[in-house]
N, C-alpha and C. Protein backbone atom coordinates (compact mmCIF):
# COMPACT_ATOMS: atom_id res chain seq x y z
N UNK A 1 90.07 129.48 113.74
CA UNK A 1 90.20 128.14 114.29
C UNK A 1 89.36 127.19 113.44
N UNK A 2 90.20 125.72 113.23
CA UNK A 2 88.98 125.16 112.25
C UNK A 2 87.90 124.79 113.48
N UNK A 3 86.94 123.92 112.44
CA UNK A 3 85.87 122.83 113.02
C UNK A 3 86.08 121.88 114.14
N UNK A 4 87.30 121.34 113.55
CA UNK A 4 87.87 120.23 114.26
C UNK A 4 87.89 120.28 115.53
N UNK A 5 88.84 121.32 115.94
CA UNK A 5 89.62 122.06 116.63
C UNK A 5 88.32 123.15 117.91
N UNK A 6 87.24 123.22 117.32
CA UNK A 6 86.32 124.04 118.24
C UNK A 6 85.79 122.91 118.76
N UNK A 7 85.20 121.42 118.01
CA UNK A 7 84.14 120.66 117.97
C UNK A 7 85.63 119.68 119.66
N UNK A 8 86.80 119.44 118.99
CA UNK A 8 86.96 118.88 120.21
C UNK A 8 87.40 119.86 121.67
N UNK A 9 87.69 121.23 121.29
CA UNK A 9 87.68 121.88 122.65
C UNK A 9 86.06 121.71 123.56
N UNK A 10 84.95 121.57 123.10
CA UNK A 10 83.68 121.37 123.06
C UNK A 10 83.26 120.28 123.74
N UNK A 11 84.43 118.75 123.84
CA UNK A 11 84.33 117.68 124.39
C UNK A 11 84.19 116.86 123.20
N UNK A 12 84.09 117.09 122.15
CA UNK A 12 83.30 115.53 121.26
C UNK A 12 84.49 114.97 121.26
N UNK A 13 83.58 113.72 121.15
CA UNK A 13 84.35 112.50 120.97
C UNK A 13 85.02 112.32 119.46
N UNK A 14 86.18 111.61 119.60
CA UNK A 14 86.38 111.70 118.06
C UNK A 14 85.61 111.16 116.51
N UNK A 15 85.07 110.08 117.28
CA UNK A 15 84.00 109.30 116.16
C UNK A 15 82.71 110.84 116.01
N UNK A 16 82.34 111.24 117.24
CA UNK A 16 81.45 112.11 116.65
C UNK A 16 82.23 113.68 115.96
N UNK A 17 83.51 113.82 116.08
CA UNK A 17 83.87 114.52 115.30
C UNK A 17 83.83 114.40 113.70
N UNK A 18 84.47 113.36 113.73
CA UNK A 18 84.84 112.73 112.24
C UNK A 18 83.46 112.63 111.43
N UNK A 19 82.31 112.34 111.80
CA UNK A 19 80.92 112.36 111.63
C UNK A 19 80.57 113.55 111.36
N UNK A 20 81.13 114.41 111.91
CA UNK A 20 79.98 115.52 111.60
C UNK A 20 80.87 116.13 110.57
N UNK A 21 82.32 116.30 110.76
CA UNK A 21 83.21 116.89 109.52
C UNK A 21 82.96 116.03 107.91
N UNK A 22 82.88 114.89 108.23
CA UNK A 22 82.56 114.12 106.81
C UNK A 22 81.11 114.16 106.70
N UNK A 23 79.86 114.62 107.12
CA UNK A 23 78.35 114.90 106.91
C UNK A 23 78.53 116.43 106.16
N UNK A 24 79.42 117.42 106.87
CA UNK A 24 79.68 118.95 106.06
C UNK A 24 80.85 118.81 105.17
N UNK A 25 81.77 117.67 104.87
CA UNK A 25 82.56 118.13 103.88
C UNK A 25 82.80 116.45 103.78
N UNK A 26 82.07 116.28 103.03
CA UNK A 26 82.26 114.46 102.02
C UNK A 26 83.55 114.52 101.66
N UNK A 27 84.22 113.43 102.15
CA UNK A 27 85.22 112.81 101.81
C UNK A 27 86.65 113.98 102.42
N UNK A 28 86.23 114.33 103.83
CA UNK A 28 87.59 115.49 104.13
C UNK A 28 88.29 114.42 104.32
N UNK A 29 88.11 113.02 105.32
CA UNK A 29 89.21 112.68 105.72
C UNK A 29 90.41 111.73 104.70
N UNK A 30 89.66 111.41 103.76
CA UNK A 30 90.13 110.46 102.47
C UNK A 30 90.93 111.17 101.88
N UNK A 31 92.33 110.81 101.52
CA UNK A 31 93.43 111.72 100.99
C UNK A 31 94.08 112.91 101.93
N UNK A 32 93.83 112.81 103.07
CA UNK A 32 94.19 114.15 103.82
C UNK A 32 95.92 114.41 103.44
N UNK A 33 96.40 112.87 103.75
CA UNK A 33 97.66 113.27 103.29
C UNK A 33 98.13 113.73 101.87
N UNK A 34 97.55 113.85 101.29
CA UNK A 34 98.00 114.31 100.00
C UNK A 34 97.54 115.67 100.04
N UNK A 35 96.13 115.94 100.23
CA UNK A 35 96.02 117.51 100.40
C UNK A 35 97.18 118.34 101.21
N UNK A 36 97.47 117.94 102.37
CA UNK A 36 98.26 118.57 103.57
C UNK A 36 99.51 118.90 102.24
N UNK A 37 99.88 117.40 102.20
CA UNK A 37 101.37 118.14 100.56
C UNK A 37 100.83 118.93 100.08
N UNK A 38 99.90 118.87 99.21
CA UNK A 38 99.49 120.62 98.02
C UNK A 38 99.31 121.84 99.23
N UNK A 39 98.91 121.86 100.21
CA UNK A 39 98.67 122.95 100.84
C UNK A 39 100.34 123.30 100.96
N UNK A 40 101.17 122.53 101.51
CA UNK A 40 102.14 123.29 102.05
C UNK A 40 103.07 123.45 100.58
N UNK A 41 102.52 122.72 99.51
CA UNK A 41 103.58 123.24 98.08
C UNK A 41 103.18 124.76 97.92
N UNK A 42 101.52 125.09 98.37
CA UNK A 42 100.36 126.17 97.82
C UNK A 42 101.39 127.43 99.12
N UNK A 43 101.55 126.90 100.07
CA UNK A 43 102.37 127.72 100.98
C UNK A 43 103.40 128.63 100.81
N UNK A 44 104.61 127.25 100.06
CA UNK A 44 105.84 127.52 99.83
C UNK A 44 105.75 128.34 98.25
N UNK A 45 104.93 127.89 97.59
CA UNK A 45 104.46 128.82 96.64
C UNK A 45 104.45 129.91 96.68
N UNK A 46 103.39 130.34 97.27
CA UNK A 46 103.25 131.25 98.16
C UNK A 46 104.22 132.21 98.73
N UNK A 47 104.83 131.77 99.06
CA UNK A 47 106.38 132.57 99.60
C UNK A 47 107.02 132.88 99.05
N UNK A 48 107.22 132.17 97.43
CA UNK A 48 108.10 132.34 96.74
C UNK A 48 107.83 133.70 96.24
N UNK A 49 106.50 133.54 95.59
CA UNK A 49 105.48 134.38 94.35
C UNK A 49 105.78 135.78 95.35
N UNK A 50 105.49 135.55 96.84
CA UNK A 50 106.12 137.15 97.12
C UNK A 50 106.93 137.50 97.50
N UNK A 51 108.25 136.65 97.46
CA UNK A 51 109.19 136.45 97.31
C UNK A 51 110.11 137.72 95.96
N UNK A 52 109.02 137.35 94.74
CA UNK A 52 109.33 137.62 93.17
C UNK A 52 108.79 139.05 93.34
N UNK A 53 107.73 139.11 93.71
CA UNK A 53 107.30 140.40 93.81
C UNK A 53 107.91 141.39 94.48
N UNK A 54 108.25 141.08 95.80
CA UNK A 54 109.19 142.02 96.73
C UNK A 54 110.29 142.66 95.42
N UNK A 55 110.44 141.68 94.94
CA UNK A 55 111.91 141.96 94.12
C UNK A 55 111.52 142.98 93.30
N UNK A 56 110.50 142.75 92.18
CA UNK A 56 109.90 143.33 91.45
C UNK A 56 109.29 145.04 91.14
N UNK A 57 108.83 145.20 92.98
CA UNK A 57 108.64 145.98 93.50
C UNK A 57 109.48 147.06 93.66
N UNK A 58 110.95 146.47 93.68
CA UNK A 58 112.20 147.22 94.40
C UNK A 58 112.33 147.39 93.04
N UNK A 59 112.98 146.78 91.98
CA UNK A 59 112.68 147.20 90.60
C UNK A 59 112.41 148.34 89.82
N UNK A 60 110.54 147.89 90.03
CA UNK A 60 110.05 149.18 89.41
C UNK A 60 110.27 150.59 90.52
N UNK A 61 110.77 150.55 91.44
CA UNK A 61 110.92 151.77 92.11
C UNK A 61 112.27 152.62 92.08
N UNK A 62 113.03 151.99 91.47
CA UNK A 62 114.72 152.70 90.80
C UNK A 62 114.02 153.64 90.27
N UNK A 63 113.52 153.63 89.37
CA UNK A 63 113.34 155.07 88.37
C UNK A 63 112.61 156.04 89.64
N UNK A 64 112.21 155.83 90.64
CA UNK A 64 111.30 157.03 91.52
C UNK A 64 112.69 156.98 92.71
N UNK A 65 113.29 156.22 92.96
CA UNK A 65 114.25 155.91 93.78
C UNK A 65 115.43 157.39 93.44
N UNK A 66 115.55 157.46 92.15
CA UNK A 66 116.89 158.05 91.94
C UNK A 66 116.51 159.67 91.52
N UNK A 67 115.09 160.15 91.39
CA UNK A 67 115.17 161.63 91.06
C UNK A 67 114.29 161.81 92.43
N UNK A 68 113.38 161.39 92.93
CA UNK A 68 112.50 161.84 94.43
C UNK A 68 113.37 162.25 95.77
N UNK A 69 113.53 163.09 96.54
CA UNK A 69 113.94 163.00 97.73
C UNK A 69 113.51 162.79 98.73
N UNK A 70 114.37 162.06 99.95
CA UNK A 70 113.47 161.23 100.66
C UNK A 70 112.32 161.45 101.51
N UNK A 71 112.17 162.65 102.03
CA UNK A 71 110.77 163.06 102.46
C UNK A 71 109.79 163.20 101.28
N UNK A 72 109.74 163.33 100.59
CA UNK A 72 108.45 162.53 99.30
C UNK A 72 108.36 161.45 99.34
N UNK A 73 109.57 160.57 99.27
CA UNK A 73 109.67 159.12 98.93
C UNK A 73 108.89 158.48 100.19
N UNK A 74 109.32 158.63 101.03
CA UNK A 74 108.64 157.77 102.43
C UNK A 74 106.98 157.92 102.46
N UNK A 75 106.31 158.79 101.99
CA UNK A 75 104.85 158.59 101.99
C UNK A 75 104.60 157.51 100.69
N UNK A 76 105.11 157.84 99.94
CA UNK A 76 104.73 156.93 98.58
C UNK A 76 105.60 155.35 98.60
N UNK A 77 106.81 155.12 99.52
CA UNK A 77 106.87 153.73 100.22
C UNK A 77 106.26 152.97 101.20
N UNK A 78 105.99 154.09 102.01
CA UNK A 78 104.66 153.71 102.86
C UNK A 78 103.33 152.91 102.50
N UNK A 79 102.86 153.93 101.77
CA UNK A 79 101.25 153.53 100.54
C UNK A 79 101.76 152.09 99.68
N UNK A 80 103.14 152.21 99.22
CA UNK A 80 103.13 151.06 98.05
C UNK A 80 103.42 149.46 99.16
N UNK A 81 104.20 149.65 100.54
CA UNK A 81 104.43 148.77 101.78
C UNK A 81 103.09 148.21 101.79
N UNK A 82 102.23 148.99 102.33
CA UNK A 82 100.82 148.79 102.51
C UNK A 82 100.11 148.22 101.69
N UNK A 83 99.80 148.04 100.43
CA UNK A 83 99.20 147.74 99.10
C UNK A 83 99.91 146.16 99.11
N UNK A 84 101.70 146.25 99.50
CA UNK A 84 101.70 145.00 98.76
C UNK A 84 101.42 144.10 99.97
N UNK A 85 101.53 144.68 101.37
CA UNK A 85 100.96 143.83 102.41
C UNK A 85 99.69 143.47 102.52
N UNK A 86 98.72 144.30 102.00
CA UNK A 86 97.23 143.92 102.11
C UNK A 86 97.40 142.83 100.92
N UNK A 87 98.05 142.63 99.74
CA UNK A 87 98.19 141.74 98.81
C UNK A 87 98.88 140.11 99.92
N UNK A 88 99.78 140.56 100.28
CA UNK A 88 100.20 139.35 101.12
C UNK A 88 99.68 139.21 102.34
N UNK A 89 99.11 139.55 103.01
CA UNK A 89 97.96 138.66 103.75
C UNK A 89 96.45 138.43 103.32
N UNK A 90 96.29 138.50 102.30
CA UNK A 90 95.44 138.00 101.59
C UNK A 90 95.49 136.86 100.99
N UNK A 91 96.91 136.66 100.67
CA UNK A 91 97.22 135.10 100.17
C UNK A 91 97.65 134.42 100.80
N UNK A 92 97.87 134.62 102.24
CA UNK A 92 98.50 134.20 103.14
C UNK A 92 97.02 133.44 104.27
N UNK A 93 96.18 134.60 104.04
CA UNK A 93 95.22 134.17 104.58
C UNK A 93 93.96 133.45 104.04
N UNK A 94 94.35 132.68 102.61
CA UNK A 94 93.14 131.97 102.44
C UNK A 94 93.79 130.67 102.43
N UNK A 95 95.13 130.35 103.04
CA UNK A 95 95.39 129.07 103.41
C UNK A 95 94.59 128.95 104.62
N UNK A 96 93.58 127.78 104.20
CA UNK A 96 92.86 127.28 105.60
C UNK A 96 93.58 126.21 106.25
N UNK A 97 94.69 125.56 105.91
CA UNK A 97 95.57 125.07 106.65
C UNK A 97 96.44 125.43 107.80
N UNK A 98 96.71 126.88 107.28
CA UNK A 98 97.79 127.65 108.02
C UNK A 98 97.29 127.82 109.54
N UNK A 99 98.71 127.37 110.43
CA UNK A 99 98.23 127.83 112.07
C UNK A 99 99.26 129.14 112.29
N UNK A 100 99.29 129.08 113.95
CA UNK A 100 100.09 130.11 114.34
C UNK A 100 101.13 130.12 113.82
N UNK A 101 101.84 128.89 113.95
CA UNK A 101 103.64 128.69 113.48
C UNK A 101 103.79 128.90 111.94
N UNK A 102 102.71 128.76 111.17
CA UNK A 102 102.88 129.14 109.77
C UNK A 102 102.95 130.51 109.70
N UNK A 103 101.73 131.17 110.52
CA UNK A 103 101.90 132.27 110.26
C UNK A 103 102.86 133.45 111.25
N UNK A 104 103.13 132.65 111.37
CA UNK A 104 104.65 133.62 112.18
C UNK A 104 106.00 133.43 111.51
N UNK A 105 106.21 132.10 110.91
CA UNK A 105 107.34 131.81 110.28
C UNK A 105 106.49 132.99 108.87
N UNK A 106 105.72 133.20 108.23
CA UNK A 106 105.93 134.16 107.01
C UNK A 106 105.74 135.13 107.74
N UNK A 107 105.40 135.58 108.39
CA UNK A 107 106.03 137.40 108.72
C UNK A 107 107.07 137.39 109.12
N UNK A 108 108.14 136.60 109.91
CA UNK A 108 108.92 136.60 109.87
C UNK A 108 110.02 136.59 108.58
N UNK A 109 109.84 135.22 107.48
CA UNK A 109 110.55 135.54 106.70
C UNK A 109 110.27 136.34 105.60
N UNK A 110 108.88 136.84 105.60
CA UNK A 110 108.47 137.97 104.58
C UNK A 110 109.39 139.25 105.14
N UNK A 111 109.20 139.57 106.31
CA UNK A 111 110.05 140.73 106.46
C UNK A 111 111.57 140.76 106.57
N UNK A 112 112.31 139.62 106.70
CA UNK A 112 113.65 139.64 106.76
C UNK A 112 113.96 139.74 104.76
N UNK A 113 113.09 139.23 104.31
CA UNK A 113 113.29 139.24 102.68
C UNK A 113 112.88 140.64 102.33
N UNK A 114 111.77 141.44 102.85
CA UNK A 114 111.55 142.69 101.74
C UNK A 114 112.65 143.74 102.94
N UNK A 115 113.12 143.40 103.80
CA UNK A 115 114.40 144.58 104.00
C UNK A 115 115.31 144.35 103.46
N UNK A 116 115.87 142.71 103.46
CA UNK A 116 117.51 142.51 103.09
C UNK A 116 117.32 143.10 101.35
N UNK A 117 115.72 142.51 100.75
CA UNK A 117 115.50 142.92 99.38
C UNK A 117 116.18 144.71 99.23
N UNK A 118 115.39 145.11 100.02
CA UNK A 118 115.26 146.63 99.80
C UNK A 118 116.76 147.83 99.94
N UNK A 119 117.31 146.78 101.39
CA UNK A 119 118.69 147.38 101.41
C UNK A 119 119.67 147.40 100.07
N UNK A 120 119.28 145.78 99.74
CA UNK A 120 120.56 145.46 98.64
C UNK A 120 119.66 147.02 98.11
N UNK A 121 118.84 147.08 97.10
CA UNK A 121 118.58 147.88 95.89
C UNK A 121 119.14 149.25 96.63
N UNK A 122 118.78 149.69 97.41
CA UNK A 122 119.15 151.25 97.87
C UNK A 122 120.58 151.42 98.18
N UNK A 123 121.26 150.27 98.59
CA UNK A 123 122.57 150.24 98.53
C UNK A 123 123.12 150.28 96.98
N UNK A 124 122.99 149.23 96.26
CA UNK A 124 123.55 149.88 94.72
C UNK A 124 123.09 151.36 94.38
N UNK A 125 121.72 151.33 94.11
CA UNK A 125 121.50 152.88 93.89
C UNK A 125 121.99 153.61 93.87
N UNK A 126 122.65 153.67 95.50
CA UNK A 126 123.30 154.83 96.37
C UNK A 126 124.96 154.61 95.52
N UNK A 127 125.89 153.47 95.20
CA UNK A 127 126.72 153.74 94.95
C UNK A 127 126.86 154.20 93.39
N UNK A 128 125.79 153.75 92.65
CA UNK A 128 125.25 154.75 91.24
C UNK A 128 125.39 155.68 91.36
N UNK A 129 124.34 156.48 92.36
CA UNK A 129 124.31 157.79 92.37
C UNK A 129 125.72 158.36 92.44
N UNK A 130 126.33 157.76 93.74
CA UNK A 130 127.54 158.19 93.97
C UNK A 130 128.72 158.15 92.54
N UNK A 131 128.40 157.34 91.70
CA UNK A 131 129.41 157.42 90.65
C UNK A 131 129.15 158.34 89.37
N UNK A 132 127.72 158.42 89.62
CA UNK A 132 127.14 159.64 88.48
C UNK A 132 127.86 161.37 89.16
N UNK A 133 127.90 161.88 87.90
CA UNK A 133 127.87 163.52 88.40
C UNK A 133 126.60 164.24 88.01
N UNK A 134 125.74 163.64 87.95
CA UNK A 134 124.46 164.36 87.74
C UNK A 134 123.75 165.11 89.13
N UNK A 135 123.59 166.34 89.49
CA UNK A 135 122.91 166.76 90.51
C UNK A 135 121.46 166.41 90.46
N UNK A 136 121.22 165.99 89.57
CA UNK A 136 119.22 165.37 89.42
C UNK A 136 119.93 163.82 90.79
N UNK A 137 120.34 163.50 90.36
CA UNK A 137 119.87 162.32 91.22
C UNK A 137 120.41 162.16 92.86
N UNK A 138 119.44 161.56 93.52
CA UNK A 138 119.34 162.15 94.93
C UNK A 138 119.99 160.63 95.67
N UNK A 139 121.22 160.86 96.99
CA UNK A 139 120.95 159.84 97.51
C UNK A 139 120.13 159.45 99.06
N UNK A 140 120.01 158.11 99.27
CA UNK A 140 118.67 158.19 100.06
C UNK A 140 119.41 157.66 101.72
N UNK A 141 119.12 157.26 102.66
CA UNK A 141 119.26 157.08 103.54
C UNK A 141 118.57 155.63 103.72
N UNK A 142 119.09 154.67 103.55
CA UNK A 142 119.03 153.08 103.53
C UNK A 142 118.38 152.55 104.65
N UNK A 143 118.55 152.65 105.51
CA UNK A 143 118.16 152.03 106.67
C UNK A 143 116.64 152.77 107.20
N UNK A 144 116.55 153.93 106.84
CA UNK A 144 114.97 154.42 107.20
C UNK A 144 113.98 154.11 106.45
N UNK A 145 114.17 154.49 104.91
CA UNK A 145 113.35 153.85 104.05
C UNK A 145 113.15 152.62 103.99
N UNK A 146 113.77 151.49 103.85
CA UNK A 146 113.48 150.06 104.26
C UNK A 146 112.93 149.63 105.22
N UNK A 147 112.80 150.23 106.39
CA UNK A 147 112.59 150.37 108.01
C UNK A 147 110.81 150.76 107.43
N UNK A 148 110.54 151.65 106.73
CA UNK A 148 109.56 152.19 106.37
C UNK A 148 108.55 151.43 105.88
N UNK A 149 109.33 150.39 104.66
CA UNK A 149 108.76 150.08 103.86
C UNK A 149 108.60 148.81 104.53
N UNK A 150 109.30 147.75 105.30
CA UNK A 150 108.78 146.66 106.15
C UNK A 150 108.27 146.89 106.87
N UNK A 151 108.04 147.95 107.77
CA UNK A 151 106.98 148.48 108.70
C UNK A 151 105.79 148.54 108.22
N UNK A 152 105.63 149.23 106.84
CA UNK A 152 104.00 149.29 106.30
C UNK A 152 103.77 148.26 106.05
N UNK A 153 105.02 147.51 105.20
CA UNK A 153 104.35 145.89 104.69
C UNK A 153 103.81 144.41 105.69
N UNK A 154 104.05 145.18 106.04
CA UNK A 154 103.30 143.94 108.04
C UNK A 154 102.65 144.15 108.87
N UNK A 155 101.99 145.62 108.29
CA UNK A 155 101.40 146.67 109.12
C UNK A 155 99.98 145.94 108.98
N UNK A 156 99.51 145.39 107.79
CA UNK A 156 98.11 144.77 107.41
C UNK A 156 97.92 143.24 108.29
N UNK A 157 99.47 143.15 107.76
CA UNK A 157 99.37 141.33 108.26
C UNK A 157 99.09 141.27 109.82
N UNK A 158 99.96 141.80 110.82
CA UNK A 158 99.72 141.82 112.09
C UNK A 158 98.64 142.37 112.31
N UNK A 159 97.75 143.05 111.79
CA UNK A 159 96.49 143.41 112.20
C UNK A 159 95.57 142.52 112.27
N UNK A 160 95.75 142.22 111.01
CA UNK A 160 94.86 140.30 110.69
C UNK A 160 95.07 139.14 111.93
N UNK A 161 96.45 138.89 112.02
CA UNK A 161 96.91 138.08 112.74
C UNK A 161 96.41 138.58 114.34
N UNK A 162 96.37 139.88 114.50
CA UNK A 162 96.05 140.33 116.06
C UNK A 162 94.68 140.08 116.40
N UNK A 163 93.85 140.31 115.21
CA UNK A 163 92.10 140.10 114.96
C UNK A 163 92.11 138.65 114.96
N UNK A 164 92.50 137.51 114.27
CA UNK A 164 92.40 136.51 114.34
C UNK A 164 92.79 135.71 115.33
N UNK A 165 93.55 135.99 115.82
CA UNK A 165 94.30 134.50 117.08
C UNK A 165 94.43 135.60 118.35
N UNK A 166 94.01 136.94 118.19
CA UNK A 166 94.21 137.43 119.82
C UNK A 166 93.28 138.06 119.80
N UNK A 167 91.96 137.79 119.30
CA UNK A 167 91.09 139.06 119.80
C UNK A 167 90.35 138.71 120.91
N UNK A 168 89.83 139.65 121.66
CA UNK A 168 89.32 139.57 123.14
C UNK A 168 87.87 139.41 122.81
N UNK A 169 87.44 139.12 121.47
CA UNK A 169 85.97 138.48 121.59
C UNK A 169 85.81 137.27 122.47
């Protein structure tokens, strides 16, 4: 929760708000509107950049995608879910702008992007595999592994989010 936001649940008045936020941070209120724009460009940024990565991710995992079978694969999508979620709520969480509705609209559209991401790739894969005659390459079961891999990847964020805006301190 910011300053603001504790100092008037607290009762202050707004002049003594504004006072004490501009005594700890010179010049917050001057330009606010222009900051608020870079924060939410720094946002949408933000979304994008893991946006690129999700992709990236799915990517470099074809080559482990097409010789692993899927009980191997699911511990090591799991671990890599996890890694890139502790990466995205980390950047997610040093917007000090961000409220609830920000941060529900990106887990929301973080996870509708790294499944629809993940299906597309395991879906081609799968019809690769299917067109190869090579017995090395394995096909996978689409809907669990993706299930897997958005499950771990939000597994960090909702923890954050449960510690931050619902904890019973």
């Amino acid at each position: 929760m910011r300053l603001i936001d504790i100092l008037r649940e607290k009762g202050w008045k707004e002049e003594d708000v504004a006072h004490a936020v501009n005594t700890m941070y010179p010049g917050y209120f001057r330009g606010l509107s222009i900051r608020k724009k870079q924060h939410d460009l720094v946002y949408v940024a933000g979304l994008i950049i893991a946006f690129v990565v999700n992709v990236l991710v799915c990517i470099g995992l074809v080559p482990i995608f097409i010789v692993i079978p899927t009980a191997v694969l699911l511990p090591i999508i799991f671990i890599i879910g996890i890694c890139f979620g502790f990466l995205f709520t980390k950047v997610i969480g040093q917007l000090w702008h961000a409220t609830k509705a920000h941060h529900a609209a990106a887990g929301i559209v973080m996870a509708i992007v790294a499944l629809s991401v993940m299906i597309f790739f395991l879906r081609e894969l799968n019809l690769a595999v299917e067109a190869t005659t090579e017995p090395i390459f394995v096909e996978h079961n689409i809907l669990l592994i993706s299930l897997v891999y958005v499950a771990a990847f939000l597994l960090p964020y909702i923890i954050t989010i449960k510690n931050k805006y619902y904890s019973t301190k």
